[in-house]
Protein backbone atom coordinates (compact mmCIF):
# COMPACT_ATOMS: atom_id res chain seq x y z
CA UNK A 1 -28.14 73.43 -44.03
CA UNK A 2 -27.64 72.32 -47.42
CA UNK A 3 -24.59 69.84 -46.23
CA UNK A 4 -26.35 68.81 -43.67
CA UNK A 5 -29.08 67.59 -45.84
CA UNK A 6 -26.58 65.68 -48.35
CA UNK A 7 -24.95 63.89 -45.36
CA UNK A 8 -28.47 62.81 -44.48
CA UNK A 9 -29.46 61.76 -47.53
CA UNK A 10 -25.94 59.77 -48.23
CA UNK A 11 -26.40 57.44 -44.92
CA UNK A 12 -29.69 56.71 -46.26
CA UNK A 13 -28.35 55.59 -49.15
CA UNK A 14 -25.36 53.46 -47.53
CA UNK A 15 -28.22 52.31 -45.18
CA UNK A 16 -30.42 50.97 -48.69
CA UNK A 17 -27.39 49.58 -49.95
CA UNK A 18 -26.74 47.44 -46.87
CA UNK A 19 -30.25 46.24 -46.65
CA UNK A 20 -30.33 45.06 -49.71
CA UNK A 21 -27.09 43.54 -49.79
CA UNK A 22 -27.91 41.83 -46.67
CA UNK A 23 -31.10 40.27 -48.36
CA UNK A 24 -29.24 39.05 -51.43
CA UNK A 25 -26.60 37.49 -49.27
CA UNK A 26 -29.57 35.58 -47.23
CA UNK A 27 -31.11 34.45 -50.33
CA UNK A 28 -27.25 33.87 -51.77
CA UNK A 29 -27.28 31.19 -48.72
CA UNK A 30 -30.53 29.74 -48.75
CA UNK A 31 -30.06 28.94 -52.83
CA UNK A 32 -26.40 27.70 -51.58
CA UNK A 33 -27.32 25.33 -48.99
CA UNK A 34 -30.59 24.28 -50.40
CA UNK A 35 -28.65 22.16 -52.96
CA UNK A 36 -27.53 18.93 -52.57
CA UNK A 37 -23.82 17.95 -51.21
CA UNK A 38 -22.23 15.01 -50.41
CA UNK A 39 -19.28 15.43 -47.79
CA UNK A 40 -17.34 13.28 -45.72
CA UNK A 41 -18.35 12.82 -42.01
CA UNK A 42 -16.78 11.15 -39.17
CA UNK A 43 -18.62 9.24 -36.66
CA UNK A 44 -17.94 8.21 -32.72
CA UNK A 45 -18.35 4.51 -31.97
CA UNK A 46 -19.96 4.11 -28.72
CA UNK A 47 -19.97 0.40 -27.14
CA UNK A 48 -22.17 -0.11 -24.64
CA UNK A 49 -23.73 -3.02 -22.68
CA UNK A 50 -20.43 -5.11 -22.03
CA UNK A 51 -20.74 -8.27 -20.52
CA UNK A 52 -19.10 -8.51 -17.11
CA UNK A 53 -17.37 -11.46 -18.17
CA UNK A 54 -15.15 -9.39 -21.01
CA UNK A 55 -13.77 -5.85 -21.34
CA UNK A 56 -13.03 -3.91 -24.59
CA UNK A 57 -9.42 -4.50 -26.19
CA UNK A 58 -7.39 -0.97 -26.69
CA UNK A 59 -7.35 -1.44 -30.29
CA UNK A 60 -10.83 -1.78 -31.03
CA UNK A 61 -11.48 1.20 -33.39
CA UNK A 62 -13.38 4.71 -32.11
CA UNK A 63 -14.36 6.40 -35.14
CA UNK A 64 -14.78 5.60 -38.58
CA UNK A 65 -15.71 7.95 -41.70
CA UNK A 66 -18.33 8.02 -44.56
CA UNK A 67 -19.89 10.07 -47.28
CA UNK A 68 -23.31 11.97 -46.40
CA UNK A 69 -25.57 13.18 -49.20
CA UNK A 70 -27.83 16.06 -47.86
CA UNK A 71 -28.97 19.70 -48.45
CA UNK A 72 -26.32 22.20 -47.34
CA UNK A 73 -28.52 22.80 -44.02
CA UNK A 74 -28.57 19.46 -43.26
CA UNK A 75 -24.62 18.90 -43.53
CA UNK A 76 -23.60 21.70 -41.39
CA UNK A 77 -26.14 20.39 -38.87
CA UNK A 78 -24.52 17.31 -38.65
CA UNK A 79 -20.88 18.71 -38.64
CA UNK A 80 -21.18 20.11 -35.38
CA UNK A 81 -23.90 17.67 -33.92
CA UNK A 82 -21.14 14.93 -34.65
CA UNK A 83 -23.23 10.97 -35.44
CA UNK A 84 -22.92 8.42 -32.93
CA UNK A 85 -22.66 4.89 -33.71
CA UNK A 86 -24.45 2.90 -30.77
CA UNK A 87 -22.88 -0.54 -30.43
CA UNK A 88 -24.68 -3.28 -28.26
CA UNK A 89 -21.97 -5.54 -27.31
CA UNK A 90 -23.92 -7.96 -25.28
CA UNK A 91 -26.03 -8.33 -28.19
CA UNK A 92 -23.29 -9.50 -30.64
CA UNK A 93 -20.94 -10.96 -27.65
CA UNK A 94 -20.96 -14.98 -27.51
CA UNK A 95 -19.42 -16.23 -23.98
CA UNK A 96 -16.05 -17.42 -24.20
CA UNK A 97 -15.40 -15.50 -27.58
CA UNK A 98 -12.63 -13.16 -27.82
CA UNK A 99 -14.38 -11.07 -31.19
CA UNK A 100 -17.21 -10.72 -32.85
CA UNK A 101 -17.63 -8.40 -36.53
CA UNK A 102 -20.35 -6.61 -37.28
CA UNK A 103 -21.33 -6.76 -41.15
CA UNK A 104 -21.19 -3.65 -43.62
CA UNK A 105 -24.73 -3.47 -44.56
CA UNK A 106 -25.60 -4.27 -40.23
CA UNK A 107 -22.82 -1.07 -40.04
CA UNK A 108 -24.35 0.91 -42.15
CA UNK A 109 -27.58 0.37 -40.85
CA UNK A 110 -26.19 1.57 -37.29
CA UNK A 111 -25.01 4.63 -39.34
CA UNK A 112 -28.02 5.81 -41.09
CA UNK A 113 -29.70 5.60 -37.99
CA UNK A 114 -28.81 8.74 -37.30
CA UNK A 115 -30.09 10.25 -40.16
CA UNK A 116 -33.94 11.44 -42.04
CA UNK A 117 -34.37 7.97 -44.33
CA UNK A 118 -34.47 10.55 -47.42
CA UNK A 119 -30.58 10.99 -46.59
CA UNK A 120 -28.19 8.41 -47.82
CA UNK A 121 -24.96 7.03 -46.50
CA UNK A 122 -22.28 5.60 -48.42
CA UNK A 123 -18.48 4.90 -48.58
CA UNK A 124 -18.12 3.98 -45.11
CA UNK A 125 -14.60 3.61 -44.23
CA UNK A 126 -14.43 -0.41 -42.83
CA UNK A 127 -15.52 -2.90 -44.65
CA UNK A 128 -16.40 -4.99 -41.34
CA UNK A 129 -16.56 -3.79 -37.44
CA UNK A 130 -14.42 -6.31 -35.73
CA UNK A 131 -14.69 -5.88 -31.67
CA UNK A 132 -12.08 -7.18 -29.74
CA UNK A 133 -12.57 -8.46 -26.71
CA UNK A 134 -10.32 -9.30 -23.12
CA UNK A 135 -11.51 -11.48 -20.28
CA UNK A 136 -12.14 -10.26 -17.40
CA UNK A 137 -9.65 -11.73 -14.75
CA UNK A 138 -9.16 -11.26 -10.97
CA UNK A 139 -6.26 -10.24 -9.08
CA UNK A 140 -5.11 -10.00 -5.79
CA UNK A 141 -3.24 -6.23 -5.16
CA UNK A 142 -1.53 -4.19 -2.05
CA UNK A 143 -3.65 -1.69 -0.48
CA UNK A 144 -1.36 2.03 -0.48
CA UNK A 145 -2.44 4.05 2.12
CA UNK A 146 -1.98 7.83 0.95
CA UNK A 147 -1.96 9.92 3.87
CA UNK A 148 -0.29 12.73 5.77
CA UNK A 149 -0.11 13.05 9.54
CA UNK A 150 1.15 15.67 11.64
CA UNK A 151 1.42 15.21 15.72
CA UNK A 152 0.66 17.37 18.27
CA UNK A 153 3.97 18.32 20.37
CA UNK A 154 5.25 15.30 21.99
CA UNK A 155 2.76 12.60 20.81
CA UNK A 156 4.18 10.07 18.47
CA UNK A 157 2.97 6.61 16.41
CA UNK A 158 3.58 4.13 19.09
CA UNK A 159 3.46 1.47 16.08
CA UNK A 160 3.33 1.37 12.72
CA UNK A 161 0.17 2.00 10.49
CA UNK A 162 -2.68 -0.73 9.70
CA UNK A 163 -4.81 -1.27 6.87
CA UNK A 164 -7.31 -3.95 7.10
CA UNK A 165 -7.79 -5.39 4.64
CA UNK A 166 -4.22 -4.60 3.56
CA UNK A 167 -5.16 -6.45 0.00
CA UNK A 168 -8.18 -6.25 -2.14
CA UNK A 169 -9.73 -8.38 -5.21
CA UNK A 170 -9.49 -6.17 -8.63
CA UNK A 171 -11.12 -7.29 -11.68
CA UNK A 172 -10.16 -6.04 -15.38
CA UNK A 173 -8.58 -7.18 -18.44
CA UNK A 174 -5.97 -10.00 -18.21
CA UNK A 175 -3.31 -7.65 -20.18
CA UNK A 176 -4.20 -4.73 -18.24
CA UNK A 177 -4.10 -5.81 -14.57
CA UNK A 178 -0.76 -7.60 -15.27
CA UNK A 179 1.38 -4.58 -14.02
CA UNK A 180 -0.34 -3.44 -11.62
CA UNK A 181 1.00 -4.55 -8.53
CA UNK A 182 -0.80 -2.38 -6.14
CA UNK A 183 -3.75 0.02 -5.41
CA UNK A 184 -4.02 3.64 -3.72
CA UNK A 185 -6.24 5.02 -0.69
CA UNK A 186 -7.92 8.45 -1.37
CA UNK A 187 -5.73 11.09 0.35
CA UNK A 188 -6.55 11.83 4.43
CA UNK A 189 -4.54 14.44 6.18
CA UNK A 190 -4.84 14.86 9.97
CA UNK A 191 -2.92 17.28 12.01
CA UNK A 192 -2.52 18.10 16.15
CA UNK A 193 -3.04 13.99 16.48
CA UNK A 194 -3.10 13.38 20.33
CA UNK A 195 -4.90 10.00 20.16
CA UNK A 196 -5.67 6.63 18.12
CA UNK A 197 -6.55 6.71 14.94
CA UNK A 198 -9.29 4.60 12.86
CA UNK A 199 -10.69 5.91 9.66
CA UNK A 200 -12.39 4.22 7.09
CA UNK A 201 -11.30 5.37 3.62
CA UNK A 202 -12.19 4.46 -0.35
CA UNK A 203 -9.46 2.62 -2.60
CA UNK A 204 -8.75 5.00 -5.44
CA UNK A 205 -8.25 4.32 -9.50
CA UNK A 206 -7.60 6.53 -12.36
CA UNK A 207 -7.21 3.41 -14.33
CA UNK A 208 -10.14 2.59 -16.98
CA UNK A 209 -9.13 -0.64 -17.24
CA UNK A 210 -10.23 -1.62 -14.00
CA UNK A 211 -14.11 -2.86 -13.67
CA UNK A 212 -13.87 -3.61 -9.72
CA UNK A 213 -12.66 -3.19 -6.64
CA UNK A 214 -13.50 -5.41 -3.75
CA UNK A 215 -13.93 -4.30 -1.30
CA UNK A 216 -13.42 -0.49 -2.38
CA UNK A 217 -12.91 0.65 1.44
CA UNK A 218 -10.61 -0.30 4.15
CA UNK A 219 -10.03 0.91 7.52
CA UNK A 220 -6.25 2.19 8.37
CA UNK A 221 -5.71 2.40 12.33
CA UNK A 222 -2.58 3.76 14.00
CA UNK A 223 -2.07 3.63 18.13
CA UNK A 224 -0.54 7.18 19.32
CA UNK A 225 0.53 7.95 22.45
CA UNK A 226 2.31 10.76 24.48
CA UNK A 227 5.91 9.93 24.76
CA UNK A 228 8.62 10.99 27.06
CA UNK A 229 12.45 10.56 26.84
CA UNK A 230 14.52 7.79 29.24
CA UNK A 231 17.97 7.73 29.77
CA UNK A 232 20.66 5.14 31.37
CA UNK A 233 24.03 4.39 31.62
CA UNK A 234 24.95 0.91 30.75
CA UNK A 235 27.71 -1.26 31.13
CA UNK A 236 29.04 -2.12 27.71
CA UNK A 237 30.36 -6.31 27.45
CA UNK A 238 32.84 -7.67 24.19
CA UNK A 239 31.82 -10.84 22.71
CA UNK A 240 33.84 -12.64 20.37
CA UNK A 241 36.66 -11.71 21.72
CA UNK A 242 40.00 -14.45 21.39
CA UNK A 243 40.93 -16.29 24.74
CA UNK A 244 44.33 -15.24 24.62
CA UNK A 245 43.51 -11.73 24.21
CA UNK A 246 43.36 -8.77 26.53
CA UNK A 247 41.65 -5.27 26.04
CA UNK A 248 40.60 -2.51 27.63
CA UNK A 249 37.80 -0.11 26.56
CA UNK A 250 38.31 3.38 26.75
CA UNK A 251 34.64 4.17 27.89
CA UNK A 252 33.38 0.87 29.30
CA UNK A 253 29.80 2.70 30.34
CA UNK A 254 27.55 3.96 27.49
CA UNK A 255 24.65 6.29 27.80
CA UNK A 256 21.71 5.19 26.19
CA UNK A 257 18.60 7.50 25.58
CA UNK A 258 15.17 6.22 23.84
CA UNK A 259 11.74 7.88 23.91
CA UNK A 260 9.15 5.51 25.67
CA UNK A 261 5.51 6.26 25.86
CA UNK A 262 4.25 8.34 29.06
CA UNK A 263 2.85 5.19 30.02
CA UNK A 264 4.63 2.63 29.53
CA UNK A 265 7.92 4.70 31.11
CA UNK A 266 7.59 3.33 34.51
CA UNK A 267 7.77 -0.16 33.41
CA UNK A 268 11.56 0.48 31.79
CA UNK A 269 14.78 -0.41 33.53
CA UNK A 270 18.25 -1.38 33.37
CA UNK A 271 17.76 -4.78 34.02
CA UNK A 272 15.80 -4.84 29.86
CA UNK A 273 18.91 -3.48 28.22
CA UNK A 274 22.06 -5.23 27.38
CA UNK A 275 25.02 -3.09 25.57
CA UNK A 276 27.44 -5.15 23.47
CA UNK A 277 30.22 -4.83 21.06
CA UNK A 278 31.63 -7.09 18.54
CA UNK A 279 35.11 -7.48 19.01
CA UNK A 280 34.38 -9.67 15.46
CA UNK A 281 32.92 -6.37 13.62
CA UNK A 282 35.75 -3.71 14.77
CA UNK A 283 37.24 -1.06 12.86
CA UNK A 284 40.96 -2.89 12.83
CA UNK A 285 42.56 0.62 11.23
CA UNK A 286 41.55 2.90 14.10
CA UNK A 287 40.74 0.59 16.90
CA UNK A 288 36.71 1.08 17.80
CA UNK A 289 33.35 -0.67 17.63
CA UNK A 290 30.57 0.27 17.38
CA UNK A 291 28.05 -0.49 20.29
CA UNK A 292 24.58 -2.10 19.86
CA UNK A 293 21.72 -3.69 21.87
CA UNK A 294 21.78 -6.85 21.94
CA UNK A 295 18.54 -6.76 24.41
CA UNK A 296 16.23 -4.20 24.71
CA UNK A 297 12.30 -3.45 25.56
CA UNK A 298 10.41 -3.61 22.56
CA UNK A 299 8.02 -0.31 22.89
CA UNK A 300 11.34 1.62 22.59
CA UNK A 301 11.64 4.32 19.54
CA UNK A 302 15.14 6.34 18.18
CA UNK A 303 17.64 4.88 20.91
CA UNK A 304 20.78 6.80 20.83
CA UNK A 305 24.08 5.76 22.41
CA UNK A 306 26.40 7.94 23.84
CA UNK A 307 29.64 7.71 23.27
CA UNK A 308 28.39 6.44 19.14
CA UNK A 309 31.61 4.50 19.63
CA UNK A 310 34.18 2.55 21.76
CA UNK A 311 38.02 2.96 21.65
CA UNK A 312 39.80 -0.05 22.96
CA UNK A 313 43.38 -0.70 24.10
CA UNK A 314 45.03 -4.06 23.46
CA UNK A 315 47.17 -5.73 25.74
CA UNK A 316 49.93 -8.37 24.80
């Protein structure tokens, strides 16, 4: 019983101890931090209200430092609820300028603005705020459609795909636009396509630079259709072949197959191909050439010959 009432009475006493070290430590920190410091601050330089006529240069500064004279309170405050330094560009800008400066005592002003009056500001880093300034130019860039398309079993682009417009008007700084040499789509994925296509989609920028895009949406359009495969075999005829020369092809008939849309199959013959070979272009070390159409329909896709290539005999 005895121990018991010693152990009692010794967390009591731990329990005093930390209560009262706990109250000198609070009144350690208020007699701490209700002194007076001066410490070194850094503040964010926001520009706002740019003309449309001008952009911000890269170089113009962001930040710039200076020595605060407050009560300790007061300086931690403003540590982590870091000053902002609001500049009102349209108010200094003059049209057709490329700069303007803002004074030291006008900067310091802008500063201490942030501040109680009581607190003072001093030692600011710049002597002078010079802003920078680029003119805004306009340039004509490539629309790049970003998409992915998947087709439903035996459908196919009968064409390739449209943008319209296929350029638009950007506006930005002269030395930032002058690389850029074309402009993205957002991203559209379609799959299973078994029909036309028309989709009106948003031109895309990560780049700050840029203050406009006109017009910021185009409309891509692709014709689909089913398609189905054709197939004939074609007479194969030499041009450029010497007078006084005699060959004989090894294959004179070629098969040629092509996918055609469903419905524009029926309107396909013979009579809209025409197989030739270039006696001109031949492989002189084996003896071949290679066939080609020298006519064909034009709503034809992924034509295929068969033989890929003619043997010839020559006869003196």
């Amino acid at each position: 019983m005895a121990k018991g009432f010693l152990k009692k009475n010794k967390n009591l006493k731990v329990k005093r101890f930390l209560f009262f070290l706990l109250v000198a430590t609070i009144f350690w920190i208020l007699t701490k931090f209700s002194r007076e410091f001066t410490a070194t601050m850094l503040a964010k330089i926001h520009y706002e209200n740019i003309p449309e006529t001008a952009a911000l240069s890269e170089g113009n500064l962001r930040d710039i430092t200076f020595d605060l004279t407050a009560n300790g309170f007061e300086i931690l405050f403003y540590k982590f609820k870091k000053p902002t330094i609001d500049v009102p560009v349209g108010k200094y800008y003059d049209k057709g300028e490329d700069h303007f400066t803002i004074s030291k005592n006008e900067l310091n002003r802008m500063v201490s603005s942030n501040f109680n009056r009581n607190l003072a500001v001093k030692n600011l880093s710049v002597e002078e705020l010079k802003v920078i300034l680029d003119p805004i130019v306009l340039k004509k860039v490539r629309v790049i459609p970003q998409h992915k398309f998947t087709f439903k079993d035996g459908f196919k682009p009968v064409d390739s795909l449209k943008i319209a417009p296929d350029s638009v008007i950007i506006s930005g700084p002269s030395g930032s636009l002058k690389n850029i040499a074309g402009i993205k789509t957002e991203k559209i994925s379609l799959e299973n396509i078994d029909q036309d296509i028309s989709k009106t989609i948003k031109i895309t920028s990560n780049n700050e630079e840029i203050v406009s895009i006109k017009p910021d949406k185009v409309t891509i359009s692709l014709r689909v259709a089913e398609f189905s495969q054709g197939k004939f075999t074609l007479p194969v005829q030499v041009i450029n072949l010497p007078p006084d020369m005699d060959i004989k092809l090894v294959s004179p008939n070629v098969t040629v197959s092509f996918d055609v849309s469903v419905n524009d199959f029926a309107d396909i013959s013979k009579e809209n191909f025409r197989v030739i070979c270039d006696y001109s272009k031949r492989n002189k070390e084996e003896n071949f050439m290679l066939p080609t159409l020298e006519k064909k329909p034009s709503n034809i896709q992924n034509v295929v010959f068969e033989p890929k290539k003619i043997d010839f005999l020559v006869f003196k």
